[in-house]
PDB file of N, CA and C in Angstrom:
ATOM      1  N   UNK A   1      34.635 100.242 159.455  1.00  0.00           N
ATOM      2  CA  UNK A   1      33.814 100.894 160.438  1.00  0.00           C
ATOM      3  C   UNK A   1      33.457 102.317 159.991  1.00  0.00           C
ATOM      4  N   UNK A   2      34.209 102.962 159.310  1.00  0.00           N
ATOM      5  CA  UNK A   2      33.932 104.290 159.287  1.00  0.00           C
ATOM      6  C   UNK A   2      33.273 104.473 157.711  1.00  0.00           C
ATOM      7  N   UNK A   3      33.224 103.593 157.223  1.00  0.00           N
ATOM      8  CA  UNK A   3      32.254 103.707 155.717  1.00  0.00           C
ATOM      9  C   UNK A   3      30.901 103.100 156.116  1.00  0.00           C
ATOM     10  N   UNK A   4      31.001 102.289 157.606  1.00  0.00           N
ATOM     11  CA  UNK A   4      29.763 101.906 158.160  1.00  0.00           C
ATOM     12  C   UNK A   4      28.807 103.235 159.126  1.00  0.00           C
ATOM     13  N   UNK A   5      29.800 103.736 159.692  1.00  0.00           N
ATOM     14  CA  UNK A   5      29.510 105.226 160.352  1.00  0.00           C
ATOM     15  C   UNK A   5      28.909 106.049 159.340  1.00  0.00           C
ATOM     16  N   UNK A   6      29.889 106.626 158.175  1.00  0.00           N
ATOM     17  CA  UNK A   6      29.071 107.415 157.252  1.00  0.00           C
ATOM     18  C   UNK A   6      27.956 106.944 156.385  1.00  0.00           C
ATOM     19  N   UNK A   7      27.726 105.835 156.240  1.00  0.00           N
ATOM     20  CA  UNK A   7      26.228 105.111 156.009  1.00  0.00           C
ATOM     21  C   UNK A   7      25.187 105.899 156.372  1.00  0.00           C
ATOM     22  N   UNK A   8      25.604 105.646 157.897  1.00  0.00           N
ATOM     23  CA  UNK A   8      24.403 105.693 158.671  1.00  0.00           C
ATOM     24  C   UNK A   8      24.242 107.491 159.075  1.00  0.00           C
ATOM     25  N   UNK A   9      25.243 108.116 159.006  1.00  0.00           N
ATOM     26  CA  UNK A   9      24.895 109.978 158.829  1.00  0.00           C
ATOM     27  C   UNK A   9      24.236 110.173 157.531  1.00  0.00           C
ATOM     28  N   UNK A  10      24.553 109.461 156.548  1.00  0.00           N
ATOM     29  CA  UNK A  10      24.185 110.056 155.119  1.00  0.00           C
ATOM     30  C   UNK A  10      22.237 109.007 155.174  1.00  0.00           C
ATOM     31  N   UNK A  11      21.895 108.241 155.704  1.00  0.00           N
ATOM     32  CA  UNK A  11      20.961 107.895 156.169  1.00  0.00           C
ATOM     33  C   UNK A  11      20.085 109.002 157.057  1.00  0.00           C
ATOM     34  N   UNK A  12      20.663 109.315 158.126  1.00  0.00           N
ATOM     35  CA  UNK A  12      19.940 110.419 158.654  1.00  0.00           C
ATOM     36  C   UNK A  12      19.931 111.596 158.083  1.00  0.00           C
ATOM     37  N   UNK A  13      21.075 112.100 157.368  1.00  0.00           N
ATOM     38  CA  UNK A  13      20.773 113.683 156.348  1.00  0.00           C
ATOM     39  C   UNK A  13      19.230 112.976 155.390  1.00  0.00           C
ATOM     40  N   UNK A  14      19.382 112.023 155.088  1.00  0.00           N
ATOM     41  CA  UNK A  14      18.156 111.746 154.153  1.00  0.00           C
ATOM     42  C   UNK A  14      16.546 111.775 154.740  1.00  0.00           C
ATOM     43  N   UNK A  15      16.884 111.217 155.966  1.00  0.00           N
ATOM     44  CA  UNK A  15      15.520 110.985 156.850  1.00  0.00           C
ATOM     45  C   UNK A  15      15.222 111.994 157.300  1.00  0.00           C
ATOM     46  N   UNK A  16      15.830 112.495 157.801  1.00  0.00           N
ATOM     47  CA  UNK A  16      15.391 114.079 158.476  1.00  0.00           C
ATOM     48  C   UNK A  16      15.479 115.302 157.297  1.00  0.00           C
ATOM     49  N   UNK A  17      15.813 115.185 156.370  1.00  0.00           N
ATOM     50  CA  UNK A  17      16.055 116.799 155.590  1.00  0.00           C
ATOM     51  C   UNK A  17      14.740 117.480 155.397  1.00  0.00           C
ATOM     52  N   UNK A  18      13.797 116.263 155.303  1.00  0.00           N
ATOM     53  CA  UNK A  18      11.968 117.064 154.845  1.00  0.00           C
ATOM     54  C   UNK A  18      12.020 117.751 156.000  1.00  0.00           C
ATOM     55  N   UNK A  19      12.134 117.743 157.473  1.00  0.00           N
ATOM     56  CA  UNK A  19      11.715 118.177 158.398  1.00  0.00           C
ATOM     57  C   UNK A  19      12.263 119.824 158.536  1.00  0.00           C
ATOM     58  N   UNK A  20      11.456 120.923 158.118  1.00  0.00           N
ATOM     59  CA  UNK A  20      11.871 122.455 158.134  1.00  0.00           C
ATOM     60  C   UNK A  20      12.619 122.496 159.606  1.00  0.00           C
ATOM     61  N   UNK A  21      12.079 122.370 160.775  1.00  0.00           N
ATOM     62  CA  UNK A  21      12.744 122.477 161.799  1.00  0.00           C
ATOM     63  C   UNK A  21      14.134 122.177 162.274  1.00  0.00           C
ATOM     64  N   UNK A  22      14.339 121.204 161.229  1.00  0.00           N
ATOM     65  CA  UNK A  22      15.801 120.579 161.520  1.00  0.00           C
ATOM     66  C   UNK A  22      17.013 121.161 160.390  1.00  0.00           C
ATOM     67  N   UNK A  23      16.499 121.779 159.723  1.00  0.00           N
ATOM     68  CA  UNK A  23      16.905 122.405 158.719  1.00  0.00           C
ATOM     69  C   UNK A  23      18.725 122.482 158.921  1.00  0.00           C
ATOM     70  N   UNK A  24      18.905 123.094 160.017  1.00  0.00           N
ATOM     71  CA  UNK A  24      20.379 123.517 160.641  1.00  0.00           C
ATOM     72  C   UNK A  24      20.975 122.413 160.887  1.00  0.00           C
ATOM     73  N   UNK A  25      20.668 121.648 161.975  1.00  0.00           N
ATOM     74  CA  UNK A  25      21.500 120.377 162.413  1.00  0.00           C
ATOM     75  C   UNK A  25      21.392 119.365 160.692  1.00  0.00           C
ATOM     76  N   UNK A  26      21.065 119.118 159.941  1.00  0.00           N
ATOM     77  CA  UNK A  26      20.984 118.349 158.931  1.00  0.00           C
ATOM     78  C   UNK A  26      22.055 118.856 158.440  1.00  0.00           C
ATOM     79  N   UNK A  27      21.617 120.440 157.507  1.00  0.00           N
ATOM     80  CA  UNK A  27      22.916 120.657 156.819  1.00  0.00           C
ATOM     81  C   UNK A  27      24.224 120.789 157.293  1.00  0.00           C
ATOM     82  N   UNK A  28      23.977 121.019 158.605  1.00  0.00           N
ATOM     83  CA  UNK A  28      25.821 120.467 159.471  1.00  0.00           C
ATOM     84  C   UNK A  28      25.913 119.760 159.213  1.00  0.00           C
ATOM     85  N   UNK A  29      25.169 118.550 159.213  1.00  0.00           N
ATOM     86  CA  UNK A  29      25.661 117.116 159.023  1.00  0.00           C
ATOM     87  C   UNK A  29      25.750 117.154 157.524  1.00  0.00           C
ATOM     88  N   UNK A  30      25.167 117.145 157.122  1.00  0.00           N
ATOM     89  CA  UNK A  30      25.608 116.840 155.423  1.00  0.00           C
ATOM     90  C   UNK A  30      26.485 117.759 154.953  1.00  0.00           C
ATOM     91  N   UNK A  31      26.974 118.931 155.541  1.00  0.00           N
ATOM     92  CA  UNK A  31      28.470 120.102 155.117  1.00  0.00           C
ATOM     93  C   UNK A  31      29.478 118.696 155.642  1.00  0.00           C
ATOM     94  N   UNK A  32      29.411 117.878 156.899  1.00  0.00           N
ATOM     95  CA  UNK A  32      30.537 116.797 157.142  1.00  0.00           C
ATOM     96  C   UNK A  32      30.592 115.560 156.422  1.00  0.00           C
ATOM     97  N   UNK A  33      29.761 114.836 155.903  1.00  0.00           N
ATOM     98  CA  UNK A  33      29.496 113.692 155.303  1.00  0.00           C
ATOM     99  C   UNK A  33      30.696 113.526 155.106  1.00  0.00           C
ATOM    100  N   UNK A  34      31.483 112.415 155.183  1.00  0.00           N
ATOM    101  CA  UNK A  34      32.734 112.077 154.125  1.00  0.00           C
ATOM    102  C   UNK A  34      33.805 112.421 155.540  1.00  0.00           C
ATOM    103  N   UNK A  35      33.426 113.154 156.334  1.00  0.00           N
ATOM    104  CA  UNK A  35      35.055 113.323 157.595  1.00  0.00           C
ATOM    105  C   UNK A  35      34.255 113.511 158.916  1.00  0.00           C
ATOM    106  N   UNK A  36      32.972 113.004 159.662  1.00  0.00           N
ATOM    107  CA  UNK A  36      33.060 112.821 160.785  1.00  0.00           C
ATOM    108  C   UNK A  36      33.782 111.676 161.235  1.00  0.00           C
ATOM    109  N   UNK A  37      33.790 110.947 160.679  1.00  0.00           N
ATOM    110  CA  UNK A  37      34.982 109.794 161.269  1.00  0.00           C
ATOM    111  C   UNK A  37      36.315 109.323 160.788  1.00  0.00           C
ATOM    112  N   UNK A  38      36.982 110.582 160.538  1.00  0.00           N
ATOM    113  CA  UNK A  38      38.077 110.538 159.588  1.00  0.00           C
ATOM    114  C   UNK A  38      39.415 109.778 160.699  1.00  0.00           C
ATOM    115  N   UNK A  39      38.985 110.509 162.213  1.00  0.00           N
ATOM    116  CA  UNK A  39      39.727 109.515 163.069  1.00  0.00           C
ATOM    117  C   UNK A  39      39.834 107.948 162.641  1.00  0.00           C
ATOM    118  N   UNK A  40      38.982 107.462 162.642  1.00  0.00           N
ATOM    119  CA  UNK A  40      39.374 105.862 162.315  1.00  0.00           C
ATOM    120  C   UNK A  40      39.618 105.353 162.120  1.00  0.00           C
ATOM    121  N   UNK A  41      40.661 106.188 160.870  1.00  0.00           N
ATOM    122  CA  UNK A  41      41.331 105.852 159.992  1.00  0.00           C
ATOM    123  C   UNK A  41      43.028 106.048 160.208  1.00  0.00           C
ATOM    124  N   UNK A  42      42.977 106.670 161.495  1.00  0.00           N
ATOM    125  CA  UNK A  42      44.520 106.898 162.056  1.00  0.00           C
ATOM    126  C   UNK A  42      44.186 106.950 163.436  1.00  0.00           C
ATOM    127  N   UNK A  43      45.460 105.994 163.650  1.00  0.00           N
ATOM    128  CA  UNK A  43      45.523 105.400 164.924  1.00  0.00           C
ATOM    129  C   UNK A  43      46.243 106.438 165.745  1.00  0.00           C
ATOM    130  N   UNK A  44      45.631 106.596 167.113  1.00  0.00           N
ATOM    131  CA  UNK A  44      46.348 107.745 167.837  1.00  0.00           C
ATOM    132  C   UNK A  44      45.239 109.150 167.574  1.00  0.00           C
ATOM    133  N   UNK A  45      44.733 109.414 166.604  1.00  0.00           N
ATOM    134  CA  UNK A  45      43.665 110.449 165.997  1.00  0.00           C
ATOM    135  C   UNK A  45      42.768 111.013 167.293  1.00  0.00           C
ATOM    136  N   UNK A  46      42.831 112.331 167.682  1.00  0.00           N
ATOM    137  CA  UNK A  46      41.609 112.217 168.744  1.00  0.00           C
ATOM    138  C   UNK A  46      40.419 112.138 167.647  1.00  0.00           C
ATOM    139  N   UNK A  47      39.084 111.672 167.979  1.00  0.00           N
ATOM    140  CA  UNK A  47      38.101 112.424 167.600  1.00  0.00           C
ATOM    141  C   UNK A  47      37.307 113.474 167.969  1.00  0.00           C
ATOM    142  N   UNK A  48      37.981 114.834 168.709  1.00  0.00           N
ATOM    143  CA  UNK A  48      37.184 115.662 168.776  1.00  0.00           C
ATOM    144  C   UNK A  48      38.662 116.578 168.605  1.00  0.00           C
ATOM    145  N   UNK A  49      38.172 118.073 167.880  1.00  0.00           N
ATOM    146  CA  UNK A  49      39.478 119.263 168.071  1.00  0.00           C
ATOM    147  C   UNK A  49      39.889 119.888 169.254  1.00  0.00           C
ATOM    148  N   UNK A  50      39.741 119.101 170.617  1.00  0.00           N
ATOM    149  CA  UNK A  50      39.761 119.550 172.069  1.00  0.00           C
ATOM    150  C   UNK A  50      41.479 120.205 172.405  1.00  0.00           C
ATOM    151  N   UNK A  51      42.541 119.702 171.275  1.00  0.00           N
ATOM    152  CA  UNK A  51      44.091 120.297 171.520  1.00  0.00           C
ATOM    153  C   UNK A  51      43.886 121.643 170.730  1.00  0.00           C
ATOM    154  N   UNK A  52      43.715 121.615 169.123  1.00  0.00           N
ATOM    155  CA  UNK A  52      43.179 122.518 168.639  1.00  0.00           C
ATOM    156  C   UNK A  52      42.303 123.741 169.921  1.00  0.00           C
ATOM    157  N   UNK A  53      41.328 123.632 170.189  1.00  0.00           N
ATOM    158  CA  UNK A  53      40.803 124.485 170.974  1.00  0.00           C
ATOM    159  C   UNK A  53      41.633 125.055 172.441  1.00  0.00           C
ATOM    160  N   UNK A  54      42.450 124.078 172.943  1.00  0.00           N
ATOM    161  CA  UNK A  54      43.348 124.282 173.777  1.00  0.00           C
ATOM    162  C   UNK A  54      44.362 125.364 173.286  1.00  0.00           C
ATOM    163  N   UNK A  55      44.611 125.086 172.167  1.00  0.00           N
ATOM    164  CA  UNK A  55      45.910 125.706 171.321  1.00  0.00           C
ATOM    165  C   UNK A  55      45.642 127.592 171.067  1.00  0.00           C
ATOM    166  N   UNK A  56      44.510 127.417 171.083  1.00  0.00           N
ATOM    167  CA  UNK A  56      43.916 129.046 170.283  1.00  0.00           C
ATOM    168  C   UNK A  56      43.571 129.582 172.199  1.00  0.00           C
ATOM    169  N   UNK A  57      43.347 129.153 172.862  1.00  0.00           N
ATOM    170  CA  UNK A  57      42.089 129.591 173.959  1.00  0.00           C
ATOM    171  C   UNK A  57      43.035 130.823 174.383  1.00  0.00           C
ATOM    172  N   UNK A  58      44.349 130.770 174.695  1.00  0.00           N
ATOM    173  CA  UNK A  58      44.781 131.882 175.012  1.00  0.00           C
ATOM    174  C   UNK A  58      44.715 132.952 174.692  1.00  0.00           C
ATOM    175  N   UNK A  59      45.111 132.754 172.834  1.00  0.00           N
ATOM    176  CA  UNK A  59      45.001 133.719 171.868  1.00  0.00           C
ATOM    177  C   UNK A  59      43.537 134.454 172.405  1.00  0.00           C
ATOM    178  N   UNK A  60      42.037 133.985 172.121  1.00  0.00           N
ATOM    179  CA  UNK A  60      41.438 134.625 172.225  1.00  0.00           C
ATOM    180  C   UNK A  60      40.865 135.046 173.782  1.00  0.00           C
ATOM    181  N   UNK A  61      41.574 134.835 174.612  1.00  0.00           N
ATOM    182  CA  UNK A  61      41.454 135.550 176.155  1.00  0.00           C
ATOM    183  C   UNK A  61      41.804 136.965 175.561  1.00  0.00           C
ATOM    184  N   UNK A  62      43.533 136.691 175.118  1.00  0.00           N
ATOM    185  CA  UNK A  62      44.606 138.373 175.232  1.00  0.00           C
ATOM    186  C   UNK A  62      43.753 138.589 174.088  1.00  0.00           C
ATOM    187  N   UNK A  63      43.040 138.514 172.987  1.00  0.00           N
ATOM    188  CA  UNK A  63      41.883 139.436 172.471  1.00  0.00           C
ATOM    189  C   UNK A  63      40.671 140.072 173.113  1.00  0.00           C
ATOM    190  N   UNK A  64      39.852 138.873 173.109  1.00  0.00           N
ATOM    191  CA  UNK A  64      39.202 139.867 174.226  1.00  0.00           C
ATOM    192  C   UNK A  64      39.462 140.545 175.328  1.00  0.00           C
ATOM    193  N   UNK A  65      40.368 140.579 176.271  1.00  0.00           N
ATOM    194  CA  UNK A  65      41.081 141.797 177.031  1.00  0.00           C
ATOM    195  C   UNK A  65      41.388 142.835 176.585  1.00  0.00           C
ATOM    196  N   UNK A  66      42.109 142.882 175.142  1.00  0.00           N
ATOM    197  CA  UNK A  66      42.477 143.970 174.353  1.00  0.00           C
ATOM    198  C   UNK A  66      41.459 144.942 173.994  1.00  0.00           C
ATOM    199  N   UNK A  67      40.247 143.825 173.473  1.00  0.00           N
ATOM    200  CA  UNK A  67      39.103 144.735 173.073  1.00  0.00           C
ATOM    201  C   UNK A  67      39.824 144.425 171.508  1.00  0.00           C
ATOM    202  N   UNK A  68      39.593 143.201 171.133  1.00  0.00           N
ATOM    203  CA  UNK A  68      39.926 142.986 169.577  1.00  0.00           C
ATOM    204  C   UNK A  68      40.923 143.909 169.472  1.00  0.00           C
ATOM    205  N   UNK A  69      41.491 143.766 168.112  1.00  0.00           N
ATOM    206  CA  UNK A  69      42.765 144.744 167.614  1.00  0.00           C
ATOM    207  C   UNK A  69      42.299 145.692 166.737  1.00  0.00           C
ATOM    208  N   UNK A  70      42.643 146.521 166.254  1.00  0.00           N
ATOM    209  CA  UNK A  70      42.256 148.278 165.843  1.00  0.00           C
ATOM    210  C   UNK A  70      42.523 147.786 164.553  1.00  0.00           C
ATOM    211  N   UNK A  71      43.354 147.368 163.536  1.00  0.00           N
ATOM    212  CA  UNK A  71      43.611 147.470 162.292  1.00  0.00           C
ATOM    213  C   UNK A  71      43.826 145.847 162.262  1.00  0.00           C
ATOM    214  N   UNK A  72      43.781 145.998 160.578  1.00  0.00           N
ATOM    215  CA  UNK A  72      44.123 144.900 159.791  1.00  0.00           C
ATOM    216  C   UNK A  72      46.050 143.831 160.336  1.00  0.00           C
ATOM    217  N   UNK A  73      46.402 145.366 159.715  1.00  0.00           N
ATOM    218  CA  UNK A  73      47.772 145.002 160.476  1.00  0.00           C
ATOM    219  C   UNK A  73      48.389 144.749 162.018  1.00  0.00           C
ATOM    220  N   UNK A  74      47.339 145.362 162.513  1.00  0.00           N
ATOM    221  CA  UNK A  74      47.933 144.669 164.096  1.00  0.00           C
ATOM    222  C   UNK A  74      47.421 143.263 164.113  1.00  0.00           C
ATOM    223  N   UNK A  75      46.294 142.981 163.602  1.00  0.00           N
ATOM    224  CA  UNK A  75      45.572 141.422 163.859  1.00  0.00           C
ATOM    225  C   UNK A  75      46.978 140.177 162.774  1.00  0.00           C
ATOM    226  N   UNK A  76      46.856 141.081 162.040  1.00  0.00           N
ATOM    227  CA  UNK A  76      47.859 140.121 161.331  1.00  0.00           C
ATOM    228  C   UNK A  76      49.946 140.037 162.099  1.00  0.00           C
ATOM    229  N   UNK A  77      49.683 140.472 162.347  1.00  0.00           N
ATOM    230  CA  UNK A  77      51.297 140.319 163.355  1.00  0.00           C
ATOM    231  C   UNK A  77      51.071 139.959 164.204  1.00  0.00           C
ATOM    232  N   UNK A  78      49.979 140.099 165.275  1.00  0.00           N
ATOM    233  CA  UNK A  78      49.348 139.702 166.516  1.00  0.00           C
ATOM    234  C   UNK A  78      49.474 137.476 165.786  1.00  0.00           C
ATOM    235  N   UNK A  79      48.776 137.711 164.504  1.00  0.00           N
ATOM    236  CA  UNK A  79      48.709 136.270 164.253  1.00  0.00           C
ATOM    237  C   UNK A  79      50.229 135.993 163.987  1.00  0.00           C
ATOM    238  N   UNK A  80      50.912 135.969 163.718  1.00  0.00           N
ATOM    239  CA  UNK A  80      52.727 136.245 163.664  1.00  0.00           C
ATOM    240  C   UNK A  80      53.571 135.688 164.937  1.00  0.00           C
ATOM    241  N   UNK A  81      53.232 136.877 165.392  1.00  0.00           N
ATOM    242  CA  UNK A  81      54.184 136.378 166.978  1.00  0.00           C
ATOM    243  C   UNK A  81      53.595 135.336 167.140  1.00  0.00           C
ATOM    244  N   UNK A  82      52.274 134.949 167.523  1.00  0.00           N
ATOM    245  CA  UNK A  82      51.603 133.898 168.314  1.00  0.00           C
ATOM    246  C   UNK A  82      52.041 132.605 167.617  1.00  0.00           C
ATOM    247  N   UNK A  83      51.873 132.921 166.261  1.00  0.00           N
ATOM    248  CA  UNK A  83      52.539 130.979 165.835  1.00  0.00           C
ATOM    249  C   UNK A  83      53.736 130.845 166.173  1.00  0.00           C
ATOM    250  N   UNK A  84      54.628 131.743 166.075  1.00  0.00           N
ATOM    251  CA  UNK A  84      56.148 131.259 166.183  1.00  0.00           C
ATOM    252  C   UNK A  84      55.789 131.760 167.753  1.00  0.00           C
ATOM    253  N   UNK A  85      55.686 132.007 168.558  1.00  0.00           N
ATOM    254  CA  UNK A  85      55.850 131.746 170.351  1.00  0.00           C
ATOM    255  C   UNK A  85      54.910 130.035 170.086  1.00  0.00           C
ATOM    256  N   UNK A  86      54.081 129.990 169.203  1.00  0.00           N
ATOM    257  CA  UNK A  86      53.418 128.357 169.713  1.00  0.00           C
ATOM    258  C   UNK A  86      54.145 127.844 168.842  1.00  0.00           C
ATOM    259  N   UNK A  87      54.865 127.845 168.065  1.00  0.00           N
ATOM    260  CA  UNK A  87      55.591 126.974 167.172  1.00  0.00           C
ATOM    261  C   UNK A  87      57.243 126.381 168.233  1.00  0.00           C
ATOM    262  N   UNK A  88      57.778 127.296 169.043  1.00  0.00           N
ATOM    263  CA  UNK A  88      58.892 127.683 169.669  1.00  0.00           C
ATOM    264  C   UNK A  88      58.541 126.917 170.902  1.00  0.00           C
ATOM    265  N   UNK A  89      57.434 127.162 171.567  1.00  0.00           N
ATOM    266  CA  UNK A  89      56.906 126.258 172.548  1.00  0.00           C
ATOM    267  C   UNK A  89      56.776 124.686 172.349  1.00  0.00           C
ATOM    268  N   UNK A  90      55.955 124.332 171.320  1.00  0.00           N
ATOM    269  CA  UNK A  90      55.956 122.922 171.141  1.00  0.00           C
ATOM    270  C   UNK A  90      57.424 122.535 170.671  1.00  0.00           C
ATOM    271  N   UNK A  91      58.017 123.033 169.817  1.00  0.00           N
ATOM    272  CA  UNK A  91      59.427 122.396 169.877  1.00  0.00           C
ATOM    273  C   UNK A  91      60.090 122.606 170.675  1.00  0.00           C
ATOM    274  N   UNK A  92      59.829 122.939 172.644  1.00  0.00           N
ATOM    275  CA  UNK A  92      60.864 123.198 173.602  1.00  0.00           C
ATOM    276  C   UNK A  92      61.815 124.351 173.282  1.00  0.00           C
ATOM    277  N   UNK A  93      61.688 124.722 172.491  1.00  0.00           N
ATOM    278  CA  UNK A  93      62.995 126.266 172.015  1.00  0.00           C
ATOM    279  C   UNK A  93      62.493 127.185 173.000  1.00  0.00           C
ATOM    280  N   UNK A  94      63.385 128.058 173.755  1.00  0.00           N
ATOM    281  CA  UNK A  94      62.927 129.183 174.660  1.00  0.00           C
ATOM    282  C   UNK A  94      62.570 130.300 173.517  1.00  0.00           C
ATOM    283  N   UNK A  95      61.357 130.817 173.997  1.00  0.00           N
ATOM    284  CA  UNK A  95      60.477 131.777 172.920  1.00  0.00           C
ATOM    285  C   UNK A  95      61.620 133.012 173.514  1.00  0.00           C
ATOM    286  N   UNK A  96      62.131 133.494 174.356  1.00  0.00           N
ATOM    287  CA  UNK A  96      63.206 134.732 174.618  1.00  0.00           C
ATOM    288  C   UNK A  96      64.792 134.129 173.802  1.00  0.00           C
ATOM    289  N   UNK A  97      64.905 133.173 173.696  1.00  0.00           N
ATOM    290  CA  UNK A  97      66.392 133.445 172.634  1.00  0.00           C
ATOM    291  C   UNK A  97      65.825 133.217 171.123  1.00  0.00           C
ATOM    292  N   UNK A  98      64.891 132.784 170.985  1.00  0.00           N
ATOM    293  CA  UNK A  98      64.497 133.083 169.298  1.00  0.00           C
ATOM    294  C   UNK A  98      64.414 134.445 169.172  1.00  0.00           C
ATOM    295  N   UNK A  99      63.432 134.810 169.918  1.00  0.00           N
ATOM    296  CA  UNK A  99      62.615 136.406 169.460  1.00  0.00           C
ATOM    297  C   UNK A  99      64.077 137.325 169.530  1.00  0.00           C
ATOM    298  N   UNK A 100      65.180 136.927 170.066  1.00  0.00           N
ATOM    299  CA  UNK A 100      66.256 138.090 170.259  1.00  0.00           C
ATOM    300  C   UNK A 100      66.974 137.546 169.225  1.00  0.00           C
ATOM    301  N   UNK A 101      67.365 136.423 168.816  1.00  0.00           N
ATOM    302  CA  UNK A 101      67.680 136.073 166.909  1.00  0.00           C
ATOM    303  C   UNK A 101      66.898 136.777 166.265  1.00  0.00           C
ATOM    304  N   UNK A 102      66.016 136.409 166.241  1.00  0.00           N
ATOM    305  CA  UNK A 102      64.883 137.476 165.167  1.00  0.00           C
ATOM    306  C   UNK A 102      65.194 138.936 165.270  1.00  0.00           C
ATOM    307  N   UNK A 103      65.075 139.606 166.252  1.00  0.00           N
ATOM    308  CA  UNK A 103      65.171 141.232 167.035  1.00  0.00           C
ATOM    309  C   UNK A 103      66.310 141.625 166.826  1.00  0.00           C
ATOM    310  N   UNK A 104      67.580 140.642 166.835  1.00  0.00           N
ATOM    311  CA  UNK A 104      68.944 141.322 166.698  1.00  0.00           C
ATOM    312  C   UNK A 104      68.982 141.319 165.070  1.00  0.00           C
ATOM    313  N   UNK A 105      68.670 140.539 164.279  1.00  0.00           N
ATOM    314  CA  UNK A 105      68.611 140.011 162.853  1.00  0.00           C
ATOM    315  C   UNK A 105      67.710 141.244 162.232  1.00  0.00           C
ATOM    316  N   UNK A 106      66.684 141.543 162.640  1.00  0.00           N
ATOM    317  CA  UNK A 106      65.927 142.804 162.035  1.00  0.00           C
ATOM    318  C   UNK A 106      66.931 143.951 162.437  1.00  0.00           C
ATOM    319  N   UNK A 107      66.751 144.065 163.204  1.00  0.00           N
ATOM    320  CA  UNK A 107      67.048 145.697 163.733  1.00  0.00           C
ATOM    321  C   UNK A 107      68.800 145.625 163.392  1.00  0.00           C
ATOM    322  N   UNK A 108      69.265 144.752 163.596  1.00  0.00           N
ATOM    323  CA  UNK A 108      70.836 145.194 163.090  1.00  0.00           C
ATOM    324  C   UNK A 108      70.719 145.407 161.881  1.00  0.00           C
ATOM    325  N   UNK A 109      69.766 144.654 160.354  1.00  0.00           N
ATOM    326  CA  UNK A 109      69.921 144.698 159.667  1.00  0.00           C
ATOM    327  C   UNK A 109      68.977 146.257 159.153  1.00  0.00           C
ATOM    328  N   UNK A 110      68.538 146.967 159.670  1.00  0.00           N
ATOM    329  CA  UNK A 110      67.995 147.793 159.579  1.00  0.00           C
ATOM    330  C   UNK A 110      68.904 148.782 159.766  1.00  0.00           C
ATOM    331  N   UNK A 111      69.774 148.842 161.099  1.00  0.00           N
ATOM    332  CA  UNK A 111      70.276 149.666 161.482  1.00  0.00           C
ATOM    333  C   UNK A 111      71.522 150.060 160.272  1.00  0.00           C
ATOM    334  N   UNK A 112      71.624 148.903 159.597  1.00  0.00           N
ATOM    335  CA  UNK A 112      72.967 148.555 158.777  1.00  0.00           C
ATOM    336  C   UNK A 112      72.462 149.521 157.390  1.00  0.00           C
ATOM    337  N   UNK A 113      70.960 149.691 156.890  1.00  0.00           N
ATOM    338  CA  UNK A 113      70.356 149.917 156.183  1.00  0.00           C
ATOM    339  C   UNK A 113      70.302 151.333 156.029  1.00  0.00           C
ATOM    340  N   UNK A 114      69.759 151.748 157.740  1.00  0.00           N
ATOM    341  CA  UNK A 114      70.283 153.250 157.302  1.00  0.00           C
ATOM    342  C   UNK A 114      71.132 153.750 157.477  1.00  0.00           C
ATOM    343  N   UNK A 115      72.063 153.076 158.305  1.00  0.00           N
ATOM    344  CA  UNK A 115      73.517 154.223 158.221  1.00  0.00           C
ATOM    345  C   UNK A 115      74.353 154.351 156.790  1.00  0.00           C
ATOM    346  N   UNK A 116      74.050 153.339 155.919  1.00  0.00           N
ATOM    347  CA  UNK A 116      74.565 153.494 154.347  1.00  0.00           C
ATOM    348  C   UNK A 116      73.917 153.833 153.663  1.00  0.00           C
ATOM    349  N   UNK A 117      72.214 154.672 153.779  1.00  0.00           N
ATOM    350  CA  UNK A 117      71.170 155.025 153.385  1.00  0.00           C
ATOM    351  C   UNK A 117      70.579 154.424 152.308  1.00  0.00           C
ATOM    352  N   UNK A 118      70.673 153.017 151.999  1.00  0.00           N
ATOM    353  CA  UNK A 118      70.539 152.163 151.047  1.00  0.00           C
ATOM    354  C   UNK A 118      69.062 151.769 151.236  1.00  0.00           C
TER     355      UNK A 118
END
């Protein structure tokens, strides 16, 4: 079915590409050729990224509220916490006794760092 599916996209990238107007929707389709129906091939597969999009939507609420992040480095720790709180979540782990493993594990080992000024 799905070498019958991509047939018929790689059929329409062909039929439509003369057309200037369509210019955009074509080359979407022909940037996918080969994985719009990669579902088909695994059972259980959604075919659309609707968990994916579920998964991020928060993330970019508390951004836009913030007003995006100021530096390189806040966006990149901002991306940090958020996988391991969504990593901690989907495996049921309470995101407050990890982050205080982590928090006691840094900062003791810090603290350990400078009192021997090493």
């Amino acid at each position: 079915m799905k070498a019958d599916f991509d047939g018929k996209m790689e059929y329409l990238v062909k039929r439509y590409d003369t057309y200037g107007e369509l210019h955009k929707p074509v080359e979407y389709i022909r940037n996918g050729l080969g994985s719009w129906f990669t579902c088909l091939l695994y059972p259980g597969m959604e075919p659309s990224n609707n968990l994916a999009e579920q998964a991020i939507r928060e993330h970019v609420v508390i951004r836009k509220i913030i007003g995006t992040f100021r530096s390189e480095s806040g966006s990149q720790n901002y991306q940090y916490i958020a996988s391991l709180l969504s990593t901690w979540r989907l495996e049921g782990m309470s995101m407050f006794v990890e982050m205080d493993k982590i928090l006691r594990k840094e900062l003791c080992g810090f603290v350990w760092l400078y009192k021997y000024k090493i």
